[in-house]
Protein backbone atom coordinates (compact mmCIF):
# COMPACT_ATOMS: atom_id res chain seq x y z
CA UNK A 1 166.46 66.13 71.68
CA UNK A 2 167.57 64.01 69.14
CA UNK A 3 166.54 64.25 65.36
CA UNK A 4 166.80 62.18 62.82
CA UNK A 5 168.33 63.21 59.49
CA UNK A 6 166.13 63.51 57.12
CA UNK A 7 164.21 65.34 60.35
CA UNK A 8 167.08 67.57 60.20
CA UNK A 9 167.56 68.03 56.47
CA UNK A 10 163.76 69.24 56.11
CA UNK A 11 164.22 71.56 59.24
CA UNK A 12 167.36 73.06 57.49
CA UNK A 13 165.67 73.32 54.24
CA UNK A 14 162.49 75.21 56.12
CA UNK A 15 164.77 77.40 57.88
CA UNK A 16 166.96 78.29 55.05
CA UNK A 17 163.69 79.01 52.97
CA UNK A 18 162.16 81.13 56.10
CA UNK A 19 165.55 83.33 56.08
CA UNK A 20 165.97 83.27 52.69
CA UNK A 21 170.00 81.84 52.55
CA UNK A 22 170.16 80.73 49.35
CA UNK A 23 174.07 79.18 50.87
CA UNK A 24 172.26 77.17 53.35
CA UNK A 25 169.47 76.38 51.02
CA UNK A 26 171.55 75.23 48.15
CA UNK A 27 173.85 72.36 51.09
CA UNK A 28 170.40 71.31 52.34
CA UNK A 29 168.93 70.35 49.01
CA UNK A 30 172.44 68.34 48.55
CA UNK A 31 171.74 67.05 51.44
CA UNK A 32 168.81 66.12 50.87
CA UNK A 33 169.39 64.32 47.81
CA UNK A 34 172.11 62.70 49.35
CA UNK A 35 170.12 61.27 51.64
CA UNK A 36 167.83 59.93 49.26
CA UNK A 37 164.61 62.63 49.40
CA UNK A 38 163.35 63.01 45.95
CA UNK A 39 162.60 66.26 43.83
CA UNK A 40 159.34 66.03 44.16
CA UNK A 41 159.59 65.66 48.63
CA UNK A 42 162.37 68.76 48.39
CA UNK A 43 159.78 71.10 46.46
CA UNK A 44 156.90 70.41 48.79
CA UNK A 45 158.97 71.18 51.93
CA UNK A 46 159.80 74.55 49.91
CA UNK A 47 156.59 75.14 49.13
CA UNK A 48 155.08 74.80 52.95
CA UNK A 49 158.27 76.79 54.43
CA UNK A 50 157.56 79.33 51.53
CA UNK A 51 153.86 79.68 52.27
CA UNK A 52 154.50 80.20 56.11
CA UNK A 53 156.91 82.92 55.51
CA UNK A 54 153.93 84.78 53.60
CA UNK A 55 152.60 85.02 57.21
CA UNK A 56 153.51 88.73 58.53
CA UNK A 57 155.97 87.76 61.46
CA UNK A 58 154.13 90.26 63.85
CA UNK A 59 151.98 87.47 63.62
CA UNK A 60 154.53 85.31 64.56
CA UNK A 61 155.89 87.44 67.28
CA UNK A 62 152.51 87.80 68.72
CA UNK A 63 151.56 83.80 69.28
CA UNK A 64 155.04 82.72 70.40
CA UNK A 65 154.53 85.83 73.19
CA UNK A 66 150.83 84.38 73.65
CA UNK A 67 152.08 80.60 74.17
CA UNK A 68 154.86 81.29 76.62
CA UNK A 69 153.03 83.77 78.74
CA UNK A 70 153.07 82.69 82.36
CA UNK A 71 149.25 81.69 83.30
CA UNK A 72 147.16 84.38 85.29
CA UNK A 73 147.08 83.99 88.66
CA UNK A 74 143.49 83.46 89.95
CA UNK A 75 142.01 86.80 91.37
CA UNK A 76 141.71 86.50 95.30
CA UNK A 77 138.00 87.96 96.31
CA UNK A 78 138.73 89.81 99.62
CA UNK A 79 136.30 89.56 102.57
CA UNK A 80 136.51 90.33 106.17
CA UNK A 81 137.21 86.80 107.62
CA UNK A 82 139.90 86.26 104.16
CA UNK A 83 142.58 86.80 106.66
CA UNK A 84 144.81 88.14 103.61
CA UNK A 85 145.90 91.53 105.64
CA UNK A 86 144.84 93.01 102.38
CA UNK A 87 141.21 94.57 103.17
CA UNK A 88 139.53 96.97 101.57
CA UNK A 89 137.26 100.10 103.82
């Protein structure tokens, strides 16, 4: 996958708010401005990331588990004539 950089600069500036790295924060916003975001597009990217990370990550934990669980197989209803092997008395 290929990103594009100010793509990139806004993930690093999300992530850095999520964790908290205040390093990694402060070279993204230089980045940033660098690259020609403005003040006002830096603080509304902190301002989402920081609202997400309000979110209690046991939520967080919870859907990621939910999304990547494998889908349930479809019960089999067992009869005589099935021919499954697996029959019930």
């Amino acid at each position: 996958m290929s990103l594009d950089q100010r793509t990139l600069i806004v993930t690093q500036i999300s992530a850095a708010v999520a964790c908290n790295a205040l390093a990694a924060l402060r070279l993204a916003v230089s980045e940033a401005i660098k690259v020609g975001l403005s003040p006002e597009e830096i603080k509304e990217v902190v301002a989402l990331a920081k609202e997400i990370q309000q979110q209690p990550i046991s939520h967080v934990s919870h859907l990621t588990d939910q999304l990547l669980r494998e889908p349930k197989k479809t019960t089999h209803e067992h009869s005589a004539h099935c021919g499954c092997g697996c029959h019930h008395a």
